[in-house]
N, C-alpha and C. Protein backbone atom coordinates (compact mmCIF):
# COMPACT_ATOMS: atom_id res chain seq x y z
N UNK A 1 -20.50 43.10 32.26
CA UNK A 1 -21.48 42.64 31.27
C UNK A 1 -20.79 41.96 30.10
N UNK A 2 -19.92 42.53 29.24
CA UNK A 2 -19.16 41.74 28.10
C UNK A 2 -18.33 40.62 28.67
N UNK A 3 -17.79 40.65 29.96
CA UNK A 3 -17.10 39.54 30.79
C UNK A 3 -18.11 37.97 30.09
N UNK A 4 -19.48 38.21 30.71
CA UNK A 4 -20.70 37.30 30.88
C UNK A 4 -20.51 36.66 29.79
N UNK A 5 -20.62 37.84 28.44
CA UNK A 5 -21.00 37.01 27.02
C UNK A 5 -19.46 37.05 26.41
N UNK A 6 -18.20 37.28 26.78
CA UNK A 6 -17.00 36.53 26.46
C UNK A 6 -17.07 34.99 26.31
N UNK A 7 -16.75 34.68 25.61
CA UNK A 7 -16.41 32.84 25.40
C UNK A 7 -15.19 32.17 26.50
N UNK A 8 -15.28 31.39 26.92
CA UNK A 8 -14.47 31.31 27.97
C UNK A 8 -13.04 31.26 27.95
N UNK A 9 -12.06 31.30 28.42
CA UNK A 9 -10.86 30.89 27.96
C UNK A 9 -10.59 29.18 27.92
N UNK A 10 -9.36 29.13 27.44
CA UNK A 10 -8.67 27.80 27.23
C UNK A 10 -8.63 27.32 28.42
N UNK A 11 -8.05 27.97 29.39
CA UNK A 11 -7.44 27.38 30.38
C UNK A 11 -8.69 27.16 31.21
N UNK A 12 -9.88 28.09 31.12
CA UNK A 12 -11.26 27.20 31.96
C UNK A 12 -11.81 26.35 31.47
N UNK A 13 -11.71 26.42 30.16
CA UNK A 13 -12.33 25.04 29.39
C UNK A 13 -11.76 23.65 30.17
N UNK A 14 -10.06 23.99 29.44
CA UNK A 14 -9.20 22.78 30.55
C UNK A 14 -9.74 22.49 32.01
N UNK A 15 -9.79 23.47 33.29
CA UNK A 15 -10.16 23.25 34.34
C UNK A 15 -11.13 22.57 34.44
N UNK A 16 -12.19 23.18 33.48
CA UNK A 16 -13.63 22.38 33.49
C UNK A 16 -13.75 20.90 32.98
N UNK A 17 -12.58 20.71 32.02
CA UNK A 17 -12.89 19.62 31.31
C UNK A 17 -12.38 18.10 32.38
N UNK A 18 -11.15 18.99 33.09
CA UNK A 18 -10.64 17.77 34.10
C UNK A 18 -11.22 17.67 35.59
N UNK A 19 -12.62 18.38 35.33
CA UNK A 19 -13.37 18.43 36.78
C UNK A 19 -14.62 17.66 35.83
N UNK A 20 -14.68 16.88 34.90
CA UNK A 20 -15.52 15.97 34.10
C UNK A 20 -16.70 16.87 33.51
N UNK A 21 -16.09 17.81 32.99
CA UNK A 21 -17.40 18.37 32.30
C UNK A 21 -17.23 18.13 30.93
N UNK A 22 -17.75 17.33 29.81
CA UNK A 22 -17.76 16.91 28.97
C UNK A 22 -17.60 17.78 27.69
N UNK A 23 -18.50 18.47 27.46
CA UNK A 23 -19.61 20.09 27.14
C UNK A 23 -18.06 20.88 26.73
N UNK A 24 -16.90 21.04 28.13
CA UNK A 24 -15.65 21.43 28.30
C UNK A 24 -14.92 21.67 27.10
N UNK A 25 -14.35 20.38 27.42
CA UNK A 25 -13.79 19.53 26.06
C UNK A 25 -14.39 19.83 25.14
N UNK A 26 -15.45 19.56 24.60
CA UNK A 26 -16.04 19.61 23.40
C UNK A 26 -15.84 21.21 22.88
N UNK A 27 -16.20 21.80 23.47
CA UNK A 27 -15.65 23.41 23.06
C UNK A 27 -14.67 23.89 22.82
N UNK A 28 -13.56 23.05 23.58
CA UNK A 28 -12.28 23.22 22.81
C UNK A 28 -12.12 22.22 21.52
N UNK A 29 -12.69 21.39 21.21
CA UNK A 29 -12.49 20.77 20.13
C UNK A 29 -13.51 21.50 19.06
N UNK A 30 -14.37 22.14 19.35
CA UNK A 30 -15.24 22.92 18.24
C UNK A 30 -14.01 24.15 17.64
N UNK A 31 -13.08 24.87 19.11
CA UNK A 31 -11.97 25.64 18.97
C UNK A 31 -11.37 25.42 18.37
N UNK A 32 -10.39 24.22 17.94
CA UNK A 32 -9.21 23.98 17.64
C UNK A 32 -9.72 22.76 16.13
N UNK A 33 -10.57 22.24 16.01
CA UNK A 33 -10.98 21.55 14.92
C UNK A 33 -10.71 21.59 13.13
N UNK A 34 -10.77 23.28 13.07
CA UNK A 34 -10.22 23.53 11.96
C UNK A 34 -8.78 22.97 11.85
N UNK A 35 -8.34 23.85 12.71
CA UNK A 35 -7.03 23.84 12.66
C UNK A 35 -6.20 22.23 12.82
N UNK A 36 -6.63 21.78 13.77
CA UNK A 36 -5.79 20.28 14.09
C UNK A 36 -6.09 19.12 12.17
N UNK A 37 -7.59 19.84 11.88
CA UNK A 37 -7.72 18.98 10.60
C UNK A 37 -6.52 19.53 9.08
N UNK A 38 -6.45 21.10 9.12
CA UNK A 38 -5.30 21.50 8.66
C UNK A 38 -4.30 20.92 8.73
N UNK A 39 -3.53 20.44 9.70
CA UNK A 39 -2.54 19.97 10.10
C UNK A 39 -2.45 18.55 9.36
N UNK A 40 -3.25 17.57 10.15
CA UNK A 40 -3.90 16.57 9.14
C UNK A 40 -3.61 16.33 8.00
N UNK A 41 -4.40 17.10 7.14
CA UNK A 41 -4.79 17.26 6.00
C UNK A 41 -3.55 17.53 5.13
N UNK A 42 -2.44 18.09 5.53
CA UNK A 42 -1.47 18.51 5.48
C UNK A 42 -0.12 17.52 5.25
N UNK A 43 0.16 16.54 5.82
CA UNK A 43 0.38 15.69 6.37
C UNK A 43 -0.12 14.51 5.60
N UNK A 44 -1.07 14.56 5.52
CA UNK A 44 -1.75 13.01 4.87
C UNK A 44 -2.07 13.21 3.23
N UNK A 45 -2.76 14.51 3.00
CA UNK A 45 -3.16 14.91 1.81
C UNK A 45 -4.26 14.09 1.10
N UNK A 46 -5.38 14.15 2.21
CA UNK A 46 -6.19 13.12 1.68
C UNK A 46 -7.42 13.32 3.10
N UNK A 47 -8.62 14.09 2.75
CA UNK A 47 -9.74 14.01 3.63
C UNK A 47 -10.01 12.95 4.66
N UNK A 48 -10.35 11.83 3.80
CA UNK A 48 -10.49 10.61 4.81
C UNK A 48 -9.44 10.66 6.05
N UNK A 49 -8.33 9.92 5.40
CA UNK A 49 -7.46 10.14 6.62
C UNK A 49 -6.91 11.03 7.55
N UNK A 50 -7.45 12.78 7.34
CA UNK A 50 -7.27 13.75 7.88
C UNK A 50 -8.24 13.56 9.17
N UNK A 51 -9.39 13.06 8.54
CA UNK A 51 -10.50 13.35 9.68
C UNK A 51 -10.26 12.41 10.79
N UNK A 52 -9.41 11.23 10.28
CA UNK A 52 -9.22 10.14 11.21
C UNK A 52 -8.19 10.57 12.01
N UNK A 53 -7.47 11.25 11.50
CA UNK A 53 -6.07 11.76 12.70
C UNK A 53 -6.64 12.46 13.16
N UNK A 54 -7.34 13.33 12.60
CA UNK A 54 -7.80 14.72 13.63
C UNK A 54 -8.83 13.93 14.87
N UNK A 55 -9.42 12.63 14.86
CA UNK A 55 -10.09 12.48 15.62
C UNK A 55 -8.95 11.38 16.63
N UNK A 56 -7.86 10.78 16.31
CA UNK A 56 -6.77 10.48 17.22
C UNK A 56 -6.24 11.13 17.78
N UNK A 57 -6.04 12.38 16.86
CA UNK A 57 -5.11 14.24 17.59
C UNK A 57 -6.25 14.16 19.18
N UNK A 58 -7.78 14.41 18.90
CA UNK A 58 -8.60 15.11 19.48
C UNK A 58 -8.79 13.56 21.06
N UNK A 59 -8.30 12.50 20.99
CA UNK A 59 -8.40 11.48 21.85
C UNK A 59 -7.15 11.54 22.40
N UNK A 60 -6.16 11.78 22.07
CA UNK A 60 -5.33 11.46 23.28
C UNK A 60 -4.78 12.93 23.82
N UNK A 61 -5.64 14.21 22.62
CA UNK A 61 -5.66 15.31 23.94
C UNK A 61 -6.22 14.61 25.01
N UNK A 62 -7.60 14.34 25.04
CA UNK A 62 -8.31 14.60 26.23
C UNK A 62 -7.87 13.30 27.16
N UNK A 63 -7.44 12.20 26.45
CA UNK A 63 -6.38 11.25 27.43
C UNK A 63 -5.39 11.70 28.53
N UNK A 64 -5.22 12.56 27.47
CA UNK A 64 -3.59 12.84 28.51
C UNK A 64 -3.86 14.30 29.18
N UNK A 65 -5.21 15.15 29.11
CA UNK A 65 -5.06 16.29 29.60
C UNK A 65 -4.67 16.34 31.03
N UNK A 66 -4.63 15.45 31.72
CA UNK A 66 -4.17 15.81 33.20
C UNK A 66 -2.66 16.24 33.03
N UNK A 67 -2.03 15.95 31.98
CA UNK A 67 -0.51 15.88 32.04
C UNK A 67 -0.10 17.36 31.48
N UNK A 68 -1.27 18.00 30.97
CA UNK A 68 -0.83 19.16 30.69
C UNK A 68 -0.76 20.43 31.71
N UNK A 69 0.72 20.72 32.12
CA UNK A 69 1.34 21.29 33.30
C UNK A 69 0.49 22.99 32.89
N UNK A 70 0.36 23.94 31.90
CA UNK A 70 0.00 24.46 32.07
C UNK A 70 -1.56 25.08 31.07
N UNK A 71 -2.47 24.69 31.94
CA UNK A 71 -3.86 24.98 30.76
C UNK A 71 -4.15 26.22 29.85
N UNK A 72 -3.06 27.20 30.32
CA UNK A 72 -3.20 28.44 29.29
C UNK A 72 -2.00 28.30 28.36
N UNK A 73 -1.55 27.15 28.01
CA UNK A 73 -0.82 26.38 26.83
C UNK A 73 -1.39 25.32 25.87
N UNK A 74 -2.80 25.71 25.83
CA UNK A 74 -3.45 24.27 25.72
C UNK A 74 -3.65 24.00 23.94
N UNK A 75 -3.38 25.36 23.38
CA UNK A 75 -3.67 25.24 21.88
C UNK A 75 -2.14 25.14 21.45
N UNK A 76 -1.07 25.15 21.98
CA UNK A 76 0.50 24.89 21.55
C UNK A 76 0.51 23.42 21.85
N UNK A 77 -0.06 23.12 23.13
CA UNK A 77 -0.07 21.30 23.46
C UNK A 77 -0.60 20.67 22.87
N UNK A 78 -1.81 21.14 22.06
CA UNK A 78 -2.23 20.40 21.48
C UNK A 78 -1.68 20.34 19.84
N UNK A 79 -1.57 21.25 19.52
CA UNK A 79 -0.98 21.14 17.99
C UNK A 79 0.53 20.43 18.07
N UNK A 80 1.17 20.20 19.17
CA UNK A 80 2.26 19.75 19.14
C UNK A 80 2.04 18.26 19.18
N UNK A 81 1.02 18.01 20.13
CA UNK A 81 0.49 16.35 19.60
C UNK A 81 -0.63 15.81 18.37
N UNK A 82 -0.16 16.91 17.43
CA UNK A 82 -0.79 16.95 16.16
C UNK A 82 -0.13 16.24 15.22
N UNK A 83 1.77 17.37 15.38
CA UNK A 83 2.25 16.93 15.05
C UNK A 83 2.91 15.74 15.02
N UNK A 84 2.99 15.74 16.42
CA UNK A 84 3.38 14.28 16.54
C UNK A 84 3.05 13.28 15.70
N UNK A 85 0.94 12.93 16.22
CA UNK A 85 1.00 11.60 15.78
C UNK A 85 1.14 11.88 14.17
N UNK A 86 0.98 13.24 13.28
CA UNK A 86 1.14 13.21 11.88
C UNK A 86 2.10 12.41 11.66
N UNK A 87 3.82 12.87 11.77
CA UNK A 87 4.77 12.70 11.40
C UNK A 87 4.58 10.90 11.59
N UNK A 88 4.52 10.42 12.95
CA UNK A 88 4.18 8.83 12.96
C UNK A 88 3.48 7.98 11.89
N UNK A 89 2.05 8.81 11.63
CA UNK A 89 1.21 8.38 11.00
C UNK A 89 1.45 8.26 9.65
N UNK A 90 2.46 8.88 9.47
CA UNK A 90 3.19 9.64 7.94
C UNK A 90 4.33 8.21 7.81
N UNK A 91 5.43 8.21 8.74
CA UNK A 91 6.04 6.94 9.29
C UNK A 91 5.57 5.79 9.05
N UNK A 92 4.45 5.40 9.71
CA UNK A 92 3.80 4.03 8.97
C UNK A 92 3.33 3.88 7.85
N UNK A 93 2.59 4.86 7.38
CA UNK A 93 2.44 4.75 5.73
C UNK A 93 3.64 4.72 5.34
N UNK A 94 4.30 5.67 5.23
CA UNK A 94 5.71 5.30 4.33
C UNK A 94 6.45 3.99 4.45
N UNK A 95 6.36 3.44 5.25
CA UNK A 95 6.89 2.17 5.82
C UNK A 95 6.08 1.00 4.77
N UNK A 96 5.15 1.40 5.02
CA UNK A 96 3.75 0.07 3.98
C UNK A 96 3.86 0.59 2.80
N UNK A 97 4.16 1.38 2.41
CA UNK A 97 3.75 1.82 0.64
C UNK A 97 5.58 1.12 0.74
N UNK A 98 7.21 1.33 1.39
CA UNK A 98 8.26 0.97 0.86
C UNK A 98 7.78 -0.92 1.17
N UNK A 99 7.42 -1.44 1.98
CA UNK A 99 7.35 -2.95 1.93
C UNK A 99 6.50 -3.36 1.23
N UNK A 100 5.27 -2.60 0.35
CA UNK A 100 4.30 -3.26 -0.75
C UNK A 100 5.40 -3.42 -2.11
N UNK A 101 6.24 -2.21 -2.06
CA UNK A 101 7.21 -2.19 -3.02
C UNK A 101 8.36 -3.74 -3.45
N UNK A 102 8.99 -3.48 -1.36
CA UNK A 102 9.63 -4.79 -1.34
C UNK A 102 8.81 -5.87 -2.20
N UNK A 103 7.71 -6.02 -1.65
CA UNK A 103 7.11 -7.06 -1.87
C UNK A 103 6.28 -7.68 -3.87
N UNK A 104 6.19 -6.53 -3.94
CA UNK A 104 5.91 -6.49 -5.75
C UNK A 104 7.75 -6.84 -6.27
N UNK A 105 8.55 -6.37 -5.88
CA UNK A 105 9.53 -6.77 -6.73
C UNK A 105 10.30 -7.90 -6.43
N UNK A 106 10.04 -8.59 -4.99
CA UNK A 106 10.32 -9.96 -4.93
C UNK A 106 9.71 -10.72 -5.66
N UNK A 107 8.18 -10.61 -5.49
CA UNK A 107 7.24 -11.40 -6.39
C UNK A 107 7.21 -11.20 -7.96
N UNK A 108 7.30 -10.57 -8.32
CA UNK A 108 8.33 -10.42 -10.21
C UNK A 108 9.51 -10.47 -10.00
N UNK A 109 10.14 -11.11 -9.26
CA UNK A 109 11.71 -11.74 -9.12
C UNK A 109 11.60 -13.12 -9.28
N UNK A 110 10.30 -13.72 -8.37
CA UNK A 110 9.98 -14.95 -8.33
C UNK A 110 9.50 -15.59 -9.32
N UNK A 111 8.70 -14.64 -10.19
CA UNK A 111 7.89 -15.07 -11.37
C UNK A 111 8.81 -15.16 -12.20
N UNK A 112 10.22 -14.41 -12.42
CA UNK A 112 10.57 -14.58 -13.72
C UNK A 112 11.66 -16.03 -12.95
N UNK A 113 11.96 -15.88 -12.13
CA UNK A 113 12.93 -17.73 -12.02
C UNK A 113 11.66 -18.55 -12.00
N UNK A 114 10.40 -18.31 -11.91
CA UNK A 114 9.42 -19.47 -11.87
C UNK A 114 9.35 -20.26 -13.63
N UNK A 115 9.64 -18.49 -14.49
CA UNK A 115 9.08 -18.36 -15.63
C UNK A 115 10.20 -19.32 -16.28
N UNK A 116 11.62 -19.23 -16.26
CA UNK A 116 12.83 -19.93 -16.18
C UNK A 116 12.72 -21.19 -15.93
N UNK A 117 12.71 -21.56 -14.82
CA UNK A 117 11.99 -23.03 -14.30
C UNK A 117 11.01 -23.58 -15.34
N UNK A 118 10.45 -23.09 -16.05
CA UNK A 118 8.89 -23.52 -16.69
C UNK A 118 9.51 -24.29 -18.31
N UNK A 119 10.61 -23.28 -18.54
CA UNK A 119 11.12 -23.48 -19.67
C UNK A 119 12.06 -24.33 -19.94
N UNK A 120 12.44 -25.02 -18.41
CA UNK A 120 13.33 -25.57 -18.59
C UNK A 120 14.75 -25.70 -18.85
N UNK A 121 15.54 -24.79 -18.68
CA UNK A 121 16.65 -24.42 -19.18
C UNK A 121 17.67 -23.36 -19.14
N UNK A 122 18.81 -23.47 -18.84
CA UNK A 122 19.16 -22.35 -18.31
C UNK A 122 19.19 -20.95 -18.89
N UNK A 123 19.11 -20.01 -18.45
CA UNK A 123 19.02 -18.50 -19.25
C UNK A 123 19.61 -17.70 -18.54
N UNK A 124 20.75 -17.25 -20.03
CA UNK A 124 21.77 -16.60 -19.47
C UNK A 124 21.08 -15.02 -18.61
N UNK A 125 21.63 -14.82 -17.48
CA UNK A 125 20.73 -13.48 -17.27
C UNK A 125 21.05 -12.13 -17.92
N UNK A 126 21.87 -12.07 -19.32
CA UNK A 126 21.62 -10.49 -19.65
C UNK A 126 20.44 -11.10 -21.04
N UNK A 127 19.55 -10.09 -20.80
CA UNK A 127 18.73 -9.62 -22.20
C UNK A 127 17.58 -10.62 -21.64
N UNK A 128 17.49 -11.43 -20.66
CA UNK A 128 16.38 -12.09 -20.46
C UNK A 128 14.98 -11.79 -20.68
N UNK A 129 14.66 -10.85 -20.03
CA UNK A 129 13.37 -10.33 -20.44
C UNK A 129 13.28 -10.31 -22.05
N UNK A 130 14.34 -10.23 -22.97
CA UNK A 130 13.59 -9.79 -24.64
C UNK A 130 13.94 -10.95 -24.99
N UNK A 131 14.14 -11.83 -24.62
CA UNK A 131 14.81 -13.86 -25.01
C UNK A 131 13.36 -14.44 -24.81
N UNK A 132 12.71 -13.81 -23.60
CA UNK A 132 11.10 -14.22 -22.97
C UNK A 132 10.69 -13.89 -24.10
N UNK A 133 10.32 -12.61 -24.43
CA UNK A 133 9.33 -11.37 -24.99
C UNK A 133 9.49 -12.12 -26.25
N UNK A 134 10.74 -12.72 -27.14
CA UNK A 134 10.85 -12.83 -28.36
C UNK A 134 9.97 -14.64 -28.31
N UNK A 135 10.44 -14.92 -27.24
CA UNK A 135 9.91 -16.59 -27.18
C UNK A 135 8.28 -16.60 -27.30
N UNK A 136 7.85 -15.96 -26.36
CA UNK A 136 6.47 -15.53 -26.75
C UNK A 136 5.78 -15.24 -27.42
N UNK A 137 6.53 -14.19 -28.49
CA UNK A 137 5.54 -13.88 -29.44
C UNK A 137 5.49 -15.21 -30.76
N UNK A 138 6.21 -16.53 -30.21
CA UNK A 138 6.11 -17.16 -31.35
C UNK A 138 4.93 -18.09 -30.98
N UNK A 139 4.44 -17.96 -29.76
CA UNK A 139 3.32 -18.63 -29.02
C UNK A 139 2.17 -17.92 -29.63
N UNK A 140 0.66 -18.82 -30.24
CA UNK A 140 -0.61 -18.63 -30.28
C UNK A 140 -1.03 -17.84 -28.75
N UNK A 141 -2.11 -16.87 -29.26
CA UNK A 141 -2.69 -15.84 -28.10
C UNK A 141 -2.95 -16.75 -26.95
N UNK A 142 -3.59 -17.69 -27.23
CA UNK A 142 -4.38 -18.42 -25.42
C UNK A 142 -3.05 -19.02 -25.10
N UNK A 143 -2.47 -19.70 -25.56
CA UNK A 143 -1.62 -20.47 -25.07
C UNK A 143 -0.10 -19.48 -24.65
N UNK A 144 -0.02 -17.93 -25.05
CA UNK A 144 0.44 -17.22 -24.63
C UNK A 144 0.15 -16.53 -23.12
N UNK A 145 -1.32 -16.40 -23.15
CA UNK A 145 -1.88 -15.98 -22.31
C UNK A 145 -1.88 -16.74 -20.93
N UNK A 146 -2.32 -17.91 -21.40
CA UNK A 146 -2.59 -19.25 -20.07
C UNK A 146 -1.24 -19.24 -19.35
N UNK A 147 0.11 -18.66 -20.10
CA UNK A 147 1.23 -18.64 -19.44
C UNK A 147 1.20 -17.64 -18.62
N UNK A 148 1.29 -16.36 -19.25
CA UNK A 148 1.16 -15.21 -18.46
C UNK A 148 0.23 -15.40 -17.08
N UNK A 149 -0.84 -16.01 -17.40
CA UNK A 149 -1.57 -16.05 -15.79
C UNK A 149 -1.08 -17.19 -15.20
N UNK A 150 -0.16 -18.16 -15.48
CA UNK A 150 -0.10 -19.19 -14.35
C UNK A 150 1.25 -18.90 -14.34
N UNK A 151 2.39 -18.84 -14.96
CA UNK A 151 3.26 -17.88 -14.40
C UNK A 151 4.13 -16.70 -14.04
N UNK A 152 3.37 -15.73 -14.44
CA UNK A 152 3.51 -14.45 -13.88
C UNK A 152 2.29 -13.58 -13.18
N UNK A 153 1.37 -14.21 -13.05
CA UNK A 153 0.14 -13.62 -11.86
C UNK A 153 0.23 -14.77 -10.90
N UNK A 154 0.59 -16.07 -11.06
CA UNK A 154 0.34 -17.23 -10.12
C UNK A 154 -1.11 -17.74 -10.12
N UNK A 155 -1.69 -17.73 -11.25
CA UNK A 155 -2.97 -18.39 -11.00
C UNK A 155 -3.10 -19.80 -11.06
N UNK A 156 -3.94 -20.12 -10.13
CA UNK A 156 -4.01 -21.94 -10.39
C UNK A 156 -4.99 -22.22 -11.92
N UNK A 157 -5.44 -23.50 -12.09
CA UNK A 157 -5.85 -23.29 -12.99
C UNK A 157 -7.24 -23.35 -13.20
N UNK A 158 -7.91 -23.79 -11.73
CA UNK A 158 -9.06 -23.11 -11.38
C UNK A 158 -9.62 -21.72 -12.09
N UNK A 159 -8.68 -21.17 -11.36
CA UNK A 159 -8.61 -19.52 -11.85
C UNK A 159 -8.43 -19.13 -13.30
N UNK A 160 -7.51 -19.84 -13.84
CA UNK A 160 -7.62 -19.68 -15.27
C UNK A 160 -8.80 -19.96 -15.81
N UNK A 161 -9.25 -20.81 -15.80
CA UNK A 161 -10.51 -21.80 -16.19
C UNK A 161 -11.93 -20.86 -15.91
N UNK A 162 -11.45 -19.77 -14.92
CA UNK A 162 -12.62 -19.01 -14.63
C UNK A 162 -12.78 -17.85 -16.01
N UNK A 163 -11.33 -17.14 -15.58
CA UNK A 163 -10.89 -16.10 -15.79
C UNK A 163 -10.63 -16.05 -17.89
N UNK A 164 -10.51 -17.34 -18.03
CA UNK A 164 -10.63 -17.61 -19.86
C UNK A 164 -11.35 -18.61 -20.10
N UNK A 165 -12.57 -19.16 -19.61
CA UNK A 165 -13.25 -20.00 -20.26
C UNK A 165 -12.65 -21.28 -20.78
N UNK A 166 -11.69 -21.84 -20.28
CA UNK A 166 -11.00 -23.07 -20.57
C UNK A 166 -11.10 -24.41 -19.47
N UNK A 167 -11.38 -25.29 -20.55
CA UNK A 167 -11.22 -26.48 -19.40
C UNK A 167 -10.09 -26.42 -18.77
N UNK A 168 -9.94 -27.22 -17.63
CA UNK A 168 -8.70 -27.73 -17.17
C UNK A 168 -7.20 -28.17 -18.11
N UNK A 169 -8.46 -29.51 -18.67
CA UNK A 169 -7.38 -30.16 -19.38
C UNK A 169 -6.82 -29.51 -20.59
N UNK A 170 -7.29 -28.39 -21.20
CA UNK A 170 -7.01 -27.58 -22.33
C UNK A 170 -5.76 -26.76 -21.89
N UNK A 171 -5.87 -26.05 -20.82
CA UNK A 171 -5.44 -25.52 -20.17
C UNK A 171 -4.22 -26.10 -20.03
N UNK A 172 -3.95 -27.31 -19.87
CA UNK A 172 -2.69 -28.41 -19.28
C UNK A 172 -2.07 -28.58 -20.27
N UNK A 173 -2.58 -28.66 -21.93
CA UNK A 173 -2.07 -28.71 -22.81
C UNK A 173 -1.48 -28.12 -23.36
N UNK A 174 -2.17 -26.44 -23.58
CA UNK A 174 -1.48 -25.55 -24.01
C UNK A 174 -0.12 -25.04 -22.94
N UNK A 175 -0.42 -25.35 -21.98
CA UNK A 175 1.35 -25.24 -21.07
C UNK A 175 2.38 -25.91 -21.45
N UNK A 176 1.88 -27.31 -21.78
CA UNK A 176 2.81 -28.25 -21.94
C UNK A 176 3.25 -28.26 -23.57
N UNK A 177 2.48 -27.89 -24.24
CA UNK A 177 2.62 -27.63 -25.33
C UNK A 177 3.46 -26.22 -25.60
N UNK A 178 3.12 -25.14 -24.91
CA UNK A 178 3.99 -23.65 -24.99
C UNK A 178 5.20 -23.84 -24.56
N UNK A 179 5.43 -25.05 -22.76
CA UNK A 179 6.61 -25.02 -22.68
C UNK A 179 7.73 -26.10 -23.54
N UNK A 180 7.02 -26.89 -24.27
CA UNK A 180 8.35 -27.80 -25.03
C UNK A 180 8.86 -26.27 -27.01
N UNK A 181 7.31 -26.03 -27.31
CA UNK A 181 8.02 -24.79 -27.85
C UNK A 181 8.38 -23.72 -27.73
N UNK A 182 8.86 -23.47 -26.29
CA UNK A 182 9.76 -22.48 -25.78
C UNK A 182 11.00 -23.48 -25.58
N UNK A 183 10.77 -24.59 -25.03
CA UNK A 183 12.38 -24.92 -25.21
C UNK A 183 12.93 -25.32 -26.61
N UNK A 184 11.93 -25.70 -27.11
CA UNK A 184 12.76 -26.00 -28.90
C UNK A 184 13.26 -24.90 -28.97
N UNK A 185 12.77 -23.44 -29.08
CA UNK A 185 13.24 -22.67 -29.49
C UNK A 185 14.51 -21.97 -28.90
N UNK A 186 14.30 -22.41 -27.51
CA UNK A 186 15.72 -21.79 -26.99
C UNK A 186 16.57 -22.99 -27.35
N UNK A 187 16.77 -24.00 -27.66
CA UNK A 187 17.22 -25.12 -27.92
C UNK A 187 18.26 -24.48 -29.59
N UNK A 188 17.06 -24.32 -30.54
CA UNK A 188 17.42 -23.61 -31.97
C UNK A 188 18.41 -22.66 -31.82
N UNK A 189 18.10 -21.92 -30.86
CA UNK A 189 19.27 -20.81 -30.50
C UNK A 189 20.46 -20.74 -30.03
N UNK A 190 20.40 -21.34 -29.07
CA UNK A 190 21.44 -21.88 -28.52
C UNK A 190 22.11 -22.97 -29.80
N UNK A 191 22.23 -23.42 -30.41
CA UNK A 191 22.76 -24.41 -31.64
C UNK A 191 23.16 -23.28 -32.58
N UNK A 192 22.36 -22.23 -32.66
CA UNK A 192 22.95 -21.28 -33.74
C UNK A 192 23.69 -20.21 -33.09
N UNK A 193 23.74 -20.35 -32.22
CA UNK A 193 24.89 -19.10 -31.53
C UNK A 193 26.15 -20.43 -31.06
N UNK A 194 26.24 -21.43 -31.11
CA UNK A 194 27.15 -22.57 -30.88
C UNK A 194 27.59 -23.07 -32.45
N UNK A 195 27.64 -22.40 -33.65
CA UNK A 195 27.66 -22.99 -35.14
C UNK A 195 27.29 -24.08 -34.93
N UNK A 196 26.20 -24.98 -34.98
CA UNK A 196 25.78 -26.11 -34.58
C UNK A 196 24.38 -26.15 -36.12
C-alpha cells in the first residue's frame, strides 16, 4: 500500500522518460528545479539569467538523457551539467564584460589622438589630459561643449544639432573658432616655456 502512494524513483522517471513519456521528465524537473536554479543563481547572481540557465541546465538534460549510463545517478548527472554550462556561461560573460572594457579604452585612446589632431599640434604626452582640461576651461560653455560631443563622444553634427539646439553652421564655427583658440594658446605656451 505505501509502495502505491511512494513518488517514484529517479531512475523510473529516467526509464519512463526515454520510453517518451513526457509527464516523466517533467517530474524530474519539478524534482530537481529548486536546486539546478540555486546553482544558477549562484553562478550568475542575477534571477533573469538564473532562470535562463536553469532552463538550458533542464534541455540538454533531457537531450542527452540516453547517454546517461546509469539512471539511479540522475540527480549527480544532472547537477554536474549544471555546473558545467554555469562555469561556461560565467566564461562568456567574463569574456564580454573584459572586451567591452578593451573596447571603451581603445575608444578614449582614440578620442584623445582625435582630440590632439583637432588642435593641431603636437602634445607632449606627460600631463596631457591637464594641458586639455586647462585649454578648455579658457573656452565659452557651448563652444566647450560642441567639442566634448564631436570629439570625445564622436557625434556628427547632426547629432549635436539635435542634442544642443544648434544650427549646423553655428556649430562649425564654434569648432573652428575653439580649435584656432586652443592652438593660440598652446602656441603662448610653448613660446613661454621656450623664453620666447
Amino acid at each position: 500500500m505505501d509502495g502505491d502512494l511512494a513518488s517514484p524513483s529517479d531512475e523510473e522517471l529516467v526509464g519512463r522518460a526515454l520510453r517518451g513519456d513526457a509527464g516523466a521528465f517533467e517530474t524530474l524537473v519539478l524534482r530537481y528545479q529548486q536546486a539546478v536554479f540555486s546553482i544558477a543563481y549562484y553562478k550568475s547572481r542575477n534571477c533573469f539569467d538564473a532562470e535562463d540557465l536553469a532552463q538550458d541546465i533542464f534541455l540538454a538534460a533531457f537531450r542527452s538523457l540516453d547517454a546517461l549510463k546509469d539512471p539511479r545517478s540522475f540527480a549527480s548527472w544532472l547537477f554536474g551539467i549544471a555546473y558545467n554550462r554555469c562555469h561556461k556561461w560565467y566564461d562568456r560573460e567574463r569574456k564580454k564584460v573584459i572586451k567591452f572594457e578593451e573596447i571603451r579604452q581603445r575608444h578614449e585612446r582614440e578620442a584623445r589622438l582625435a582630440w590632439r589632431a583637432a588642435v593641431d599640434g603636437p602634445v607632449p604626452p606627460e600631463r596631457t589630459e591637464d594641458r586639455l582640461e586647462e585649454y578648455l576651461r579658457t573656452l565659452p560653455d557651448d563652444a566647450r561643449e560642441v567639442l566634448r560631443l564631436k570629439y570625445l563622444e564622436g557625434m556628427s553634427y547632426e547629432e549635436i544639432e539635435k542634442r544642443l539646439g544648434l544650427k549646423p553652421h553655428r556649430i562649425d564655427y564654434l569648432i573652428r573658432r575653439s580649435k584656432k583658440a586652443l592652438r593660440d594658446a598652446q602656441d603662448r605656451r610653448e613660446a613661454r616655456q621656450n623664453g620666447m
